[in-house]
PDB file of N, CA and C in Angstrom:
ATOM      1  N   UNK A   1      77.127 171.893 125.961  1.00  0.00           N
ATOM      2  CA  UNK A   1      77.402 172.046 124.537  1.00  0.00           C
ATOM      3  C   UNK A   1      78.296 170.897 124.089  1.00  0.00           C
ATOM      4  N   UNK A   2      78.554 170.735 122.782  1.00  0.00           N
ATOM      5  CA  UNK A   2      78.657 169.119 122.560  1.00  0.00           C
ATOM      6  C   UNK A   2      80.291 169.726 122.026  1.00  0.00           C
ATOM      7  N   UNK A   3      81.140 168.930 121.596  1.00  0.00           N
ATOM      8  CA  UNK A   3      82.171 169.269 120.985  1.00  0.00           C
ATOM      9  C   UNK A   3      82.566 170.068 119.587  1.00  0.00           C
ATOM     10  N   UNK A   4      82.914 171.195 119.649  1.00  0.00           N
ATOM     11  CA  UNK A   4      82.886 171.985 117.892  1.00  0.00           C
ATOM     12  C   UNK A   4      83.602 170.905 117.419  1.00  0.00           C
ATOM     13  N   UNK A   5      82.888 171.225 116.114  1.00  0.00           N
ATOM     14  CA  UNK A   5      83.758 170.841 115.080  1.00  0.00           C
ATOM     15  C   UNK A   5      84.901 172.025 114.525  1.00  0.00           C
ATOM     16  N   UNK A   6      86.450 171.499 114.676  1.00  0.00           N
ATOM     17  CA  UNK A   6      87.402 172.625 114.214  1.00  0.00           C
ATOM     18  C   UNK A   6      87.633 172.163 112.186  1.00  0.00           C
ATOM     19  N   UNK A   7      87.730 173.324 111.763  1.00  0.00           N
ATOM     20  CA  UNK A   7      88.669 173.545 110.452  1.00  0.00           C
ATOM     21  C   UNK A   7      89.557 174.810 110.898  1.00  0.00           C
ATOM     22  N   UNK A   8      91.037 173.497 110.602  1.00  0.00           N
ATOM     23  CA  UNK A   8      92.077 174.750 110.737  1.00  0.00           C
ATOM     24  C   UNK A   8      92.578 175.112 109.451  1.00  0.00           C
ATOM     25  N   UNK A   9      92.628 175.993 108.981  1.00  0.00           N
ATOM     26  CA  UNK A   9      93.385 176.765 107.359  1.00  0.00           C
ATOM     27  C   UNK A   9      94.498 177.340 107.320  1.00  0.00           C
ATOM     28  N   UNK A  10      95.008 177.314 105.960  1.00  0.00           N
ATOM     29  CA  UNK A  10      96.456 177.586 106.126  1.00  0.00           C
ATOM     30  C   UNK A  10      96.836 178.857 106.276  1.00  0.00           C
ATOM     31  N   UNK A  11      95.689 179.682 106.021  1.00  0.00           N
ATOM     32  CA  UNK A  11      96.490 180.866 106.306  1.00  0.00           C
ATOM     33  C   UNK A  11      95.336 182.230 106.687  1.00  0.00           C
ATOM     34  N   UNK A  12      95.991 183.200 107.232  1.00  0.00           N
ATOM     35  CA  UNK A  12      95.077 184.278 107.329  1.00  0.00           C
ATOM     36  C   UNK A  12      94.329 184.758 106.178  1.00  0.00           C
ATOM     37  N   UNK A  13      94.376 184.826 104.934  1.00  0.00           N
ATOM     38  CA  UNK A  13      93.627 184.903 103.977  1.00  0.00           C
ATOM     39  C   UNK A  13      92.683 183.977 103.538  1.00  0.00           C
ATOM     40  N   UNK A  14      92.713 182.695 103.586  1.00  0.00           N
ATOM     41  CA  UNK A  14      91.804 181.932 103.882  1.00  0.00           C
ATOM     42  C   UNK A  14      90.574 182.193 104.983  1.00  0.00           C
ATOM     43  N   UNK A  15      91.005 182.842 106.057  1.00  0.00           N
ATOM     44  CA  UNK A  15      90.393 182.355 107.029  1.00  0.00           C
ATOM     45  C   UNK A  15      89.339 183.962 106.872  1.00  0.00           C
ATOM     46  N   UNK A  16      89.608 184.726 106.183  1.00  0.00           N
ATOM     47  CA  UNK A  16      89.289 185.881 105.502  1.00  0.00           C
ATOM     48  C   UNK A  16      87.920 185.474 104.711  1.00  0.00           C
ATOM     49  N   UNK A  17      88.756 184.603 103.441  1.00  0.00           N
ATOM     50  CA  UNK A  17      87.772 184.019 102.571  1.00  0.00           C
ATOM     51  C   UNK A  17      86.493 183.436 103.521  1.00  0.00           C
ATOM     52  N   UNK A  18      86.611 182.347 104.648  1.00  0.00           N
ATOM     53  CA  UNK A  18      85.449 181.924 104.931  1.00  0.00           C
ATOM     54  C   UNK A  18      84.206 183.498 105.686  1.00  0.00           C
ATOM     55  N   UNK A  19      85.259 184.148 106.031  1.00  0.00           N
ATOM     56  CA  UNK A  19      84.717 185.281 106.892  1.00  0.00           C
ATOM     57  C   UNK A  19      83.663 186.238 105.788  1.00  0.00           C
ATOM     58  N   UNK A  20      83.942 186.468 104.785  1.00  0.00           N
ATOM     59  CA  UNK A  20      83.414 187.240 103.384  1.00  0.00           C
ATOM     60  C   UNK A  20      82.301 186.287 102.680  1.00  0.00           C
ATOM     61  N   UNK A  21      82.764 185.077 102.663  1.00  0.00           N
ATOM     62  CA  UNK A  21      81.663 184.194 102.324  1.00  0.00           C
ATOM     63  C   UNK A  21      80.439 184.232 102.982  1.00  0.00           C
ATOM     64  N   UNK A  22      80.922 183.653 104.176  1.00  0.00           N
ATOM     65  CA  UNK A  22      79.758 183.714 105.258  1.00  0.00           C
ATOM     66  C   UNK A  22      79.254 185.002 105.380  1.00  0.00           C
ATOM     67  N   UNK A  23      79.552 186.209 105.065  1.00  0.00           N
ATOM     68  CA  UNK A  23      79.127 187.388 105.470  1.00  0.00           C
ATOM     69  C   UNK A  23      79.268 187.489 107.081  1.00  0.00           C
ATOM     70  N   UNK A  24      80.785 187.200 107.950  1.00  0.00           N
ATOM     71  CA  UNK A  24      80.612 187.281 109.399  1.00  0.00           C
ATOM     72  C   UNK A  24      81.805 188.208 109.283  1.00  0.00           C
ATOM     73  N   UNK A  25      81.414 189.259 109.161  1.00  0.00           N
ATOM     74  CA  UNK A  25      82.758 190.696 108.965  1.00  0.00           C
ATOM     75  C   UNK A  25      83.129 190.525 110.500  1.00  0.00           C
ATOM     76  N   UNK A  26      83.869 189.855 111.282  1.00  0.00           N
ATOM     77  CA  UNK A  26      84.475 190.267 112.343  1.00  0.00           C
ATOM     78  C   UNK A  26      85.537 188.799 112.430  1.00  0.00           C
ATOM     79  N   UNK A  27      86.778 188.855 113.323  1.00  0.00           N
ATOM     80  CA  UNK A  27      87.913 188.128 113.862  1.00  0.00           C
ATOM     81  C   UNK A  27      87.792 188.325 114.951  1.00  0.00           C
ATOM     82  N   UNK A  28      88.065 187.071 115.665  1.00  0.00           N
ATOM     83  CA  UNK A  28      88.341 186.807 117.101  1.00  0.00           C
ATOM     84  C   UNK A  28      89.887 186.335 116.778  1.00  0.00           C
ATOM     85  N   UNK A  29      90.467 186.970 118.262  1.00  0.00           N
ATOM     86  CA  UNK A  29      92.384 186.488 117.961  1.00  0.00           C
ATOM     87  C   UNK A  29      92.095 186.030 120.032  1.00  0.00           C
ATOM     88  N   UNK A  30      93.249 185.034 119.744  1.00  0.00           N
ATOM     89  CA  UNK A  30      93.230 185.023 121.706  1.00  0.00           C
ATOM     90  C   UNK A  30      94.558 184.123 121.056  1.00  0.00           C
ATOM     91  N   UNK A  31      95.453 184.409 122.095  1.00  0.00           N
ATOM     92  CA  UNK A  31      96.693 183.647 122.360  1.00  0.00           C
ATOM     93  C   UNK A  31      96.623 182.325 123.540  1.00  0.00           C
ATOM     94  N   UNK A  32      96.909 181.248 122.740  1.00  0.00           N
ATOM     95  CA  UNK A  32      96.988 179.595 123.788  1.00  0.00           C
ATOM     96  C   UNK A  32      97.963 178.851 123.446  1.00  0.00           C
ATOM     97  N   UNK A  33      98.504 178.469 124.238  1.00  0.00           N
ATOM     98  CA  UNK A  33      99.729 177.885 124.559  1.00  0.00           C
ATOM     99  C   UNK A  33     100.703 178.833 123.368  1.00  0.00           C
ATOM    100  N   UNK A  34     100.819 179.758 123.839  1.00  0.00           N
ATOM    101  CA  UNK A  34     102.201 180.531 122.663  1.00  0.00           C
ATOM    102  C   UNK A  34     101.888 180.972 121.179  1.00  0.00           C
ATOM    103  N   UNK A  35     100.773 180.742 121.066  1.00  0.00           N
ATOM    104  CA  UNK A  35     100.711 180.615 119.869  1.00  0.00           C
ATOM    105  C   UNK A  35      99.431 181.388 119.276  1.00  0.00           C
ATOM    106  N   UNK A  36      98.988 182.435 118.486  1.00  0.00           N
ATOM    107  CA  UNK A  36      98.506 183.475 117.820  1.00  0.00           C
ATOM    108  C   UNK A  36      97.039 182.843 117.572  1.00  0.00           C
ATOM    109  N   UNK A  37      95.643 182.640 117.546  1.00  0.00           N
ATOM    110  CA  UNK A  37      95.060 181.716 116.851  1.00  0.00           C
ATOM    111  C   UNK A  37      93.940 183.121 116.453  1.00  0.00           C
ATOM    112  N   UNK A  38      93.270 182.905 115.714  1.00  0.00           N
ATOM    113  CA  UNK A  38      92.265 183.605 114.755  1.00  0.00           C
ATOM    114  C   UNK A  38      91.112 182.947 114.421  1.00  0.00           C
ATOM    115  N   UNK A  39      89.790 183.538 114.587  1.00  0.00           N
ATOM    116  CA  UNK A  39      89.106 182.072 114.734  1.00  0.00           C
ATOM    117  C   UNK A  39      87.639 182.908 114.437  1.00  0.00           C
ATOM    118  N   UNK A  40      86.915 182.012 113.641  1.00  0.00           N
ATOM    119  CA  UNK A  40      85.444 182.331 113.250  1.00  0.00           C
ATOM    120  C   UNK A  40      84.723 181.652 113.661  1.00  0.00           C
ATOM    121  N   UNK A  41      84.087 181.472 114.915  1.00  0.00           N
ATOM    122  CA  UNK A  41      82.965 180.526 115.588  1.00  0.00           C
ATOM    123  C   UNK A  41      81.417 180.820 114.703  1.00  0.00           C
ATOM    124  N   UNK A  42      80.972 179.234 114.293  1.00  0.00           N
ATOM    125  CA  UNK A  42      79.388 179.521 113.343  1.00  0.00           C
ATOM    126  C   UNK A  42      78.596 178.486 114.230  1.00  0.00           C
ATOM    127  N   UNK A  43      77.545 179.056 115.029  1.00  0.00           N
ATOM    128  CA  UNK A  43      76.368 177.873 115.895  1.00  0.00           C
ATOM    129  C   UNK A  43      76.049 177.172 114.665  1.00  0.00           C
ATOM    130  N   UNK A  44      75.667 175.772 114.893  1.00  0.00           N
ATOM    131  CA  UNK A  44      75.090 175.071 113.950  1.00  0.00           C
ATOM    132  C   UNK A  44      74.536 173.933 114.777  1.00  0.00           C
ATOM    133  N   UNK A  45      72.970 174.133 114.555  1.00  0.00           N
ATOM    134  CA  UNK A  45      72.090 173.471 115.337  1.00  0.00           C
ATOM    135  C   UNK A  45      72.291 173.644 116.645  1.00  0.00           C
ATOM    136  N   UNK A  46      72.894 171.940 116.991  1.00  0.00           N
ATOM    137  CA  UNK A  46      73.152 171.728 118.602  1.00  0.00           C
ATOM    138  C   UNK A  46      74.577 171.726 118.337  1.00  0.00           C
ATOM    139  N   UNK A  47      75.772 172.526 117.690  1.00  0.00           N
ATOM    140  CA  UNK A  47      76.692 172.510 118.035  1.00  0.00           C
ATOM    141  C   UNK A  47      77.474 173.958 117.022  1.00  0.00           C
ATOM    142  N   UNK A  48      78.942 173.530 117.077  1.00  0.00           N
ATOM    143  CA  UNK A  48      79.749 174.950 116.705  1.00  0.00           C
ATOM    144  C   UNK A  48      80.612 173.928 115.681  1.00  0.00           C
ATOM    145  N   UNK A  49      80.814 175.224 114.542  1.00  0.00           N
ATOM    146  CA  UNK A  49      81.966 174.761 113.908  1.00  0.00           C
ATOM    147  C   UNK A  49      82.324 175.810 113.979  1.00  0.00           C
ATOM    148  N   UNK A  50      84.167 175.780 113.826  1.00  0.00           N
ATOM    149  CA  UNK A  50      85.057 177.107 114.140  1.00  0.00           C
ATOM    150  C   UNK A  50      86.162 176.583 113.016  1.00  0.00           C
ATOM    151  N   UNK A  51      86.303 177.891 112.485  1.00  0.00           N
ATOM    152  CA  UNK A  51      87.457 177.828 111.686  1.00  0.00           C
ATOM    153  C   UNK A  51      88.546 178.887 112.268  1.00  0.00           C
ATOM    154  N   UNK A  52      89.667 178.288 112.318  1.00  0.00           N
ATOM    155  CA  UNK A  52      90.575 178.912 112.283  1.00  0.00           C
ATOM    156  C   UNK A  52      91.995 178.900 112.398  1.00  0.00           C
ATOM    157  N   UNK A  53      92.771 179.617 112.569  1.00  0.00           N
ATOM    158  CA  UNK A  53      94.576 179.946 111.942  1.00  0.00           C
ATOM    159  C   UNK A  53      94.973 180.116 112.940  1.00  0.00           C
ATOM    160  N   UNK A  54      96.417 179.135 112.628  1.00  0.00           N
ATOM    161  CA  UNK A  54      97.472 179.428 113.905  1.00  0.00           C
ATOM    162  C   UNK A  54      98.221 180.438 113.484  1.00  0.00           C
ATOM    163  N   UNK A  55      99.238 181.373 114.503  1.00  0.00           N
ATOM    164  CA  UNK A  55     100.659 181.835 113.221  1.00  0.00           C
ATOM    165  C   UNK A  55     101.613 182.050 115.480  1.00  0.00           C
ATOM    166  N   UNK A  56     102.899 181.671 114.802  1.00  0.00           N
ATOM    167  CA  UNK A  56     103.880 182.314 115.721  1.00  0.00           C
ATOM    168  C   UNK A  56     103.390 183.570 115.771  1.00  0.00           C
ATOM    169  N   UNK A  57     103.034 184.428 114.989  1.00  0.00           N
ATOM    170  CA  UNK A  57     103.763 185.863 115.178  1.00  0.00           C
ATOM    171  C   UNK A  57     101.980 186.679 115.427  1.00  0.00           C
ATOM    172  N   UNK A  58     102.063 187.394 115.727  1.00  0.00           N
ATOM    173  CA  UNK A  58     100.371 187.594 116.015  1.00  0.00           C
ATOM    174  C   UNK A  58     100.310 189.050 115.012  1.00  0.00           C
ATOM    175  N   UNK A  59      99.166 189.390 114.535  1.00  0.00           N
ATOM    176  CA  UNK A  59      98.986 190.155 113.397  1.00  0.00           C
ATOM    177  C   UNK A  59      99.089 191.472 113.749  1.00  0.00           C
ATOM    178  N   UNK A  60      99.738 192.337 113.341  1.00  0.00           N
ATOM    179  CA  UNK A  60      99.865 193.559 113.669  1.00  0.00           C
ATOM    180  C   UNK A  60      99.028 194.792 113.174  1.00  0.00           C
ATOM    181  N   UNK A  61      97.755 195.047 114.032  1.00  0.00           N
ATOM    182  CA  UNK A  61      96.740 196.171 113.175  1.00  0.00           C
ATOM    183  C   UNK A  61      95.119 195.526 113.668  1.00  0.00           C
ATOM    184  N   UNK A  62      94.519 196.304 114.002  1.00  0.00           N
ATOM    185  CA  UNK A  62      93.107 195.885 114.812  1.00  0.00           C
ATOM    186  C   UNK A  62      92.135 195.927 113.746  1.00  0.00           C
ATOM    187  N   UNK A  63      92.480 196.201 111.957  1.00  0.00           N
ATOM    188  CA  UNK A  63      91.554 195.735 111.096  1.00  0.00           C
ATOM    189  C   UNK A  63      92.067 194.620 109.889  1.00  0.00           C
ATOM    190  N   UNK A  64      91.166 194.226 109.243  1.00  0.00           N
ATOM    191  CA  UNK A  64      91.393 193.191 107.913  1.00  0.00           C
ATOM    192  C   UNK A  64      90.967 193.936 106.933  1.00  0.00           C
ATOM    193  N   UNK A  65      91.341 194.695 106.098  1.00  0.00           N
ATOM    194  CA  UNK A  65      91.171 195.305 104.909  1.00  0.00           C
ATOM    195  C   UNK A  65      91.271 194.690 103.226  1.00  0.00           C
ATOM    196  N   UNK A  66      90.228 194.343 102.713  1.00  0.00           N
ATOM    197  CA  UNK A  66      89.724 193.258 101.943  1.00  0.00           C
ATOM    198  C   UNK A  66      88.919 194.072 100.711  1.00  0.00           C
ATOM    199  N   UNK A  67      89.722 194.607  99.473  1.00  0.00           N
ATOM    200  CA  UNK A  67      89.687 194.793  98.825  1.00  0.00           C
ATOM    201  C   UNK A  67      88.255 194.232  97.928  1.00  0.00           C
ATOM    202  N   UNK A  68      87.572 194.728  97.372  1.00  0.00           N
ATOM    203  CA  UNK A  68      86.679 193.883  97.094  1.00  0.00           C
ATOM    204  C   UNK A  68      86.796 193.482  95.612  1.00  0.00           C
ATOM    205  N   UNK A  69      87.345 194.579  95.342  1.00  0.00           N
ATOM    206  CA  UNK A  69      87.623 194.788  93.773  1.00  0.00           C
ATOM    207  C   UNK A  69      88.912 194.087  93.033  1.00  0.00           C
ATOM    208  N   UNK A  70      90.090 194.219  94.062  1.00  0.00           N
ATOM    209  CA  UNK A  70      91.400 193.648  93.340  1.00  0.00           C
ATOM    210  C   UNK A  70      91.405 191.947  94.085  1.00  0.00           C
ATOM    211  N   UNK A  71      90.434 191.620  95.647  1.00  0.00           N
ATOM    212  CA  UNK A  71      91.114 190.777  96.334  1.00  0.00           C
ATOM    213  C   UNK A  71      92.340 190.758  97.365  1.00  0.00           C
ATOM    214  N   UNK A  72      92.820 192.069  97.107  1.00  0.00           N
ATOM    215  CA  UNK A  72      94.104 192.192  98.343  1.00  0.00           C
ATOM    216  C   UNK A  72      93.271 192.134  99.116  1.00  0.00           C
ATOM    217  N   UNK A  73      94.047 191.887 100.291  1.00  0.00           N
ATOM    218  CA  UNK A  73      94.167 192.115 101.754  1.00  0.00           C
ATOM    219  C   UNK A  73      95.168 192.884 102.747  1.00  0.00           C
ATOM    220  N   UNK A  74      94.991 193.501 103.902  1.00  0.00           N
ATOM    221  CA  UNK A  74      95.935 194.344 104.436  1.00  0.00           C
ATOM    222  C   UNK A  74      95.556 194.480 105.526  1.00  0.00           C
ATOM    223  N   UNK A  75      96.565 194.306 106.685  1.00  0.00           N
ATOM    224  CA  UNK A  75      96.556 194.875 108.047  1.00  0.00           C
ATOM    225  C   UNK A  75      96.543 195.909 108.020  1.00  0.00           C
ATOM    226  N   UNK A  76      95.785 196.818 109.152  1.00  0.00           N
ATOM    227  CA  UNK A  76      95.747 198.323 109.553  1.00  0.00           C
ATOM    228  C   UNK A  76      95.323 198.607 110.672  1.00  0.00           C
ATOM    229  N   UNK A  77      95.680 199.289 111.683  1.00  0.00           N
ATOM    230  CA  UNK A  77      95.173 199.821 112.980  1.00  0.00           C
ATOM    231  C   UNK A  77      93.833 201.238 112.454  1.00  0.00           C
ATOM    232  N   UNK A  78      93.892 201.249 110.821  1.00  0.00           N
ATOM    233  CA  UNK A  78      92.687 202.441 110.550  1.00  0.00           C
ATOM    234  C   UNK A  78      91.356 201.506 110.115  1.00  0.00           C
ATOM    235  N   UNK A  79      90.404 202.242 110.525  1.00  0.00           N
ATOM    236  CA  UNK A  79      89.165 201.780 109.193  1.00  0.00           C
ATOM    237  C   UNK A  79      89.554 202.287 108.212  1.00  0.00           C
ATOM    238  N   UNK A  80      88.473 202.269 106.524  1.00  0.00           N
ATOM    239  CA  UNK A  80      88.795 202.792 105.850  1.00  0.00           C
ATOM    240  C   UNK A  80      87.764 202.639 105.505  1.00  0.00           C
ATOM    241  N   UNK A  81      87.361 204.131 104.588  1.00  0.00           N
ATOM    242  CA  UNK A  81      86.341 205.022 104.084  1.00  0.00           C
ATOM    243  C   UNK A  81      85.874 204.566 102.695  1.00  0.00           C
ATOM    244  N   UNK A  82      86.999 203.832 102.277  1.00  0.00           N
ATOM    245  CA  UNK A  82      86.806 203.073 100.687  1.00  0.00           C
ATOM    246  C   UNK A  82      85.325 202.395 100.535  1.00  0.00           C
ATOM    247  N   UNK A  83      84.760 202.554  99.721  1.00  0.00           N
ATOM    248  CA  UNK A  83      83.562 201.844  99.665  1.00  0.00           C
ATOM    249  C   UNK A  83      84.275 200.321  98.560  1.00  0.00           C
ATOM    250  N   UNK A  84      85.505 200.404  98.247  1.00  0.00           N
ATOM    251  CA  UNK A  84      85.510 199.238  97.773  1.00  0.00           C
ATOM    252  C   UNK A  84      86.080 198.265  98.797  1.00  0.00           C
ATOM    253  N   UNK A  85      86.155 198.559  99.730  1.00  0.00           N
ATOM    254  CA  UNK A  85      87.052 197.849 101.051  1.00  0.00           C
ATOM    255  C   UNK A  85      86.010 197.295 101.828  1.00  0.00           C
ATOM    256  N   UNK A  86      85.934 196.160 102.308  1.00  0.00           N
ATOM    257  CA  UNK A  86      85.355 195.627 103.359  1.00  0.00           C
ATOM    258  C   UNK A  86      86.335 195.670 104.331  1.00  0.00           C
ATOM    259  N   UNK A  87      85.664 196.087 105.929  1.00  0.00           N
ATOM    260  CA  UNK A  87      86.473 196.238 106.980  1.00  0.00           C
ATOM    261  C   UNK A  87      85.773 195.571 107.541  1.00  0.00           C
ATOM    262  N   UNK A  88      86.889 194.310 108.358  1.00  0.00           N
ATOM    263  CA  UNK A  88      86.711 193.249 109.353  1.00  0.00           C
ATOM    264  C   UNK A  88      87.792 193.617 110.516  1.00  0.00           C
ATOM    265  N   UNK A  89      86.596 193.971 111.430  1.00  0.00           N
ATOM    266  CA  UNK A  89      87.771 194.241 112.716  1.00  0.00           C
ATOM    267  C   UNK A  89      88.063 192.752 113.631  1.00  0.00           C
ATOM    268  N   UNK A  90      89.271 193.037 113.988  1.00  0.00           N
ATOM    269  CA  UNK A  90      89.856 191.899 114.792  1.00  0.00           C
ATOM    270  C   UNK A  90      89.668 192.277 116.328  1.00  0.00           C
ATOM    271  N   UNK A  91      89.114 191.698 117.211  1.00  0.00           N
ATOM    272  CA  UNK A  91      88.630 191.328 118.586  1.00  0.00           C
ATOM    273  C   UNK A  91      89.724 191.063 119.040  1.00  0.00           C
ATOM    274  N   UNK A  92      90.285 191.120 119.955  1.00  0.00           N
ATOM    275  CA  UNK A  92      91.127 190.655 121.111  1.00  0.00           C
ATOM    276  C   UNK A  92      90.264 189.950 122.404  1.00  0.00           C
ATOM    277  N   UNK A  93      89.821 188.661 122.169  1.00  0.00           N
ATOM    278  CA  UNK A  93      89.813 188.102 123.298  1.00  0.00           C
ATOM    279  C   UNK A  93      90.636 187.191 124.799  1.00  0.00           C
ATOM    280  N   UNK A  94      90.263 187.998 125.679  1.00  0.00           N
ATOM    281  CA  UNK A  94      90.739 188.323 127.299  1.00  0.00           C
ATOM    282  C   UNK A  94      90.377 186.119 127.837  1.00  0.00           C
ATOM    283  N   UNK A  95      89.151 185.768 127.279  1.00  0.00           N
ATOM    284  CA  UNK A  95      88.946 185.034 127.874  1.00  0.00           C
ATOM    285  C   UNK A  95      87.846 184.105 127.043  1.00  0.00           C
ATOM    286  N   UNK A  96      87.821 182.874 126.627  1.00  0.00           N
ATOM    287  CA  UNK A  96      87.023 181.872 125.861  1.00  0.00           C
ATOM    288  C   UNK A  96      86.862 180.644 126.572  1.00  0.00           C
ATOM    289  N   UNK A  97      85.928 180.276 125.834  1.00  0.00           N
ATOM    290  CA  UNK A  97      85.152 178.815 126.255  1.00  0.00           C
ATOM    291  C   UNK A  97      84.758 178.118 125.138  1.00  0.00           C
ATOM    292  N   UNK A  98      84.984 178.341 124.179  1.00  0.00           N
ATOM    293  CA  UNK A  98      84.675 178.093 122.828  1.00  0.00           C
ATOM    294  C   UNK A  98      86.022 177.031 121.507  1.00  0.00           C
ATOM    295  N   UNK A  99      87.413 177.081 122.284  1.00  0.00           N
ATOM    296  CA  UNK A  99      87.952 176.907 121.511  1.00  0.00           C
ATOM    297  C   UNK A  99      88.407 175.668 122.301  1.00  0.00           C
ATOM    298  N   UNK A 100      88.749 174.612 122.043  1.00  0.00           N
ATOM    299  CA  UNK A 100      89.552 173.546 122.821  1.00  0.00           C
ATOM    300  C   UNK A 100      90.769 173.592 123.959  1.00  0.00           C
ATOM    301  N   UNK A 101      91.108 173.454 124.527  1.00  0.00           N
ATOM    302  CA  UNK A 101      92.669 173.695 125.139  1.00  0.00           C
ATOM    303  C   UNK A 101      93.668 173.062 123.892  1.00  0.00           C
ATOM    304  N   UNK A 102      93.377 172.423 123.132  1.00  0.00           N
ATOM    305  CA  UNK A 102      94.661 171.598 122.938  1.00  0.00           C
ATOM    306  C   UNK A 102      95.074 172.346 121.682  1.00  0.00           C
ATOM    307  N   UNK A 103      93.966 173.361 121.108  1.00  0.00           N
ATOM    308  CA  UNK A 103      94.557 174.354 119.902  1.00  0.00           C
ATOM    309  C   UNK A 103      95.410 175.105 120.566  1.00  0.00           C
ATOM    310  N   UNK A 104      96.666 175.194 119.765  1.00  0.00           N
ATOM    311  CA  UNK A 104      98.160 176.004 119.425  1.00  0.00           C
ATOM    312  C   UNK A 104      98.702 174.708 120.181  1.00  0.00           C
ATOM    313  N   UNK A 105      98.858 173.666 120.775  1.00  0.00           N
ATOM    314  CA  UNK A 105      99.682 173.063 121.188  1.00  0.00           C
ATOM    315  C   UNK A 105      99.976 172.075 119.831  1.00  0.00           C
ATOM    316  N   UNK A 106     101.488 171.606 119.680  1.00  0.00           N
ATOM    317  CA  UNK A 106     101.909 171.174 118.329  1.00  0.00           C
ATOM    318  C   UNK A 106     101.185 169.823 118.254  1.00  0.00           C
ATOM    319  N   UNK A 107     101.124 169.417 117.016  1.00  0.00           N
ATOM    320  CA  UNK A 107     100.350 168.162 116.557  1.00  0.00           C
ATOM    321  C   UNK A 107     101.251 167.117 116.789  1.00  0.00           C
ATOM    322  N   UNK A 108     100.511 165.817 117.228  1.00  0.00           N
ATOM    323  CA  UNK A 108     101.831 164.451 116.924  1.00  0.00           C
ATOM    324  C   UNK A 108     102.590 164.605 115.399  1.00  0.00           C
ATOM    325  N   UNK A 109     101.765 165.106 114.494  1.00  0.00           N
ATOM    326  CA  UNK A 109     102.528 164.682 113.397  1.00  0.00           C
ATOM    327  C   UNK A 109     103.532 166.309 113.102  1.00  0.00           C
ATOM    328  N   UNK A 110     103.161 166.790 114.179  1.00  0.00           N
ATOM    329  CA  UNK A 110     104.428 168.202 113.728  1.00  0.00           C
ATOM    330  C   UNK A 110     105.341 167.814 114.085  1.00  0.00           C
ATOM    331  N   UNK A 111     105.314 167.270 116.292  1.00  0.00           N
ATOM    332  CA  UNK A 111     106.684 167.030 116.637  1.00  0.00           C
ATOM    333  C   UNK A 111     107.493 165.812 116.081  1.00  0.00           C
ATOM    334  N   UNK A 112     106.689 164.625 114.631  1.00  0.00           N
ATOM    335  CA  UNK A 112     107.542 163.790 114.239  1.00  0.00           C
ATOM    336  C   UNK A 112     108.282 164.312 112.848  1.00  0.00           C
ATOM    337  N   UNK A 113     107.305 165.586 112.455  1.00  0.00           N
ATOM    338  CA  UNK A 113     108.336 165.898 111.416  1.00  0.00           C
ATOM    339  C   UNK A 113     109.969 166.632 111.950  1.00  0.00           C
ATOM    340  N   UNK A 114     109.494 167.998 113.139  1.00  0.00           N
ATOM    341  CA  UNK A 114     110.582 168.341 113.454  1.00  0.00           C
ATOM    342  C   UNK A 114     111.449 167.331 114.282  1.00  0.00           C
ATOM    343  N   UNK A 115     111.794 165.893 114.410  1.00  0.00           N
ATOM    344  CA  UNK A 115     112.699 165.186 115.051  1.00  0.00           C
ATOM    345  C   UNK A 115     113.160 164.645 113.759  1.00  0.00           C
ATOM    346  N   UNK A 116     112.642 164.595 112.866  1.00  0.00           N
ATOM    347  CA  UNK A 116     113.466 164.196 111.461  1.00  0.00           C
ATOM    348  C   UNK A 116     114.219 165.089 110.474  1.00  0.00           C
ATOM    349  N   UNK A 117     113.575 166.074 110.894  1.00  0.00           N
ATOM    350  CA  UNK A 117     114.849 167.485 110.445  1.00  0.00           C
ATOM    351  C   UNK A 117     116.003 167.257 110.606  1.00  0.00           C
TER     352      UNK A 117
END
């Protein structure tokens, strides 16, 4: 398999938005190098593009609750019965082949901002 192409986004609601767009109601989460990542793998042709979010802190609740009507969003360990709610469950993956090693490790241009702090 050839190299994905990554888009990383700024935030878990974003990464929501591509998930609702695309119509791919599910999250993959796996922790690398320390760090929380969230991630929507799409085959394309002979290769992958993956979007997805870093965070320190890892999300608390095994669904994405996505309002369809107002646009909120909300963590929850429940489904929900709402027919105005789209429920995207979050995966816990044990083990991948799909994401690079070098995602969650900090960028050159992170560790030159934090030495100028």
């Amino acid at each position: 398999m050839t190299k994905p192409y990554l888009i990383r986004v700024k935030s878990l609601q974003d990464l929501v938005n591509v998930a609702i767009a695309a119509q791919v109601f599910i999250l993959h989460h796996v922790e690398l190098n320390g760090k929380h990542v969230y991630y929507l793998p799409f085959p394309s042709y002979d290769s992958h593009i993956i979007y997805y979010y870093e965070s320190n802190e890892e999300v608390k609740g095994r669904y994405i609750l996505f309002n369809k009507f107002t646009g909120s969003m909300e963590v929850s360990d429940w489904m929900s019965g709402d027919s105005r709610v789209l429920v995207i469950p979050v995966v816990e993956v044990l083990e991948q082949d799909v994401l690079p090693k070098n995602v969650g490790k900090k960028s050159k241009k992170e560790k030159k901002r934090k030495k100028r702090s």
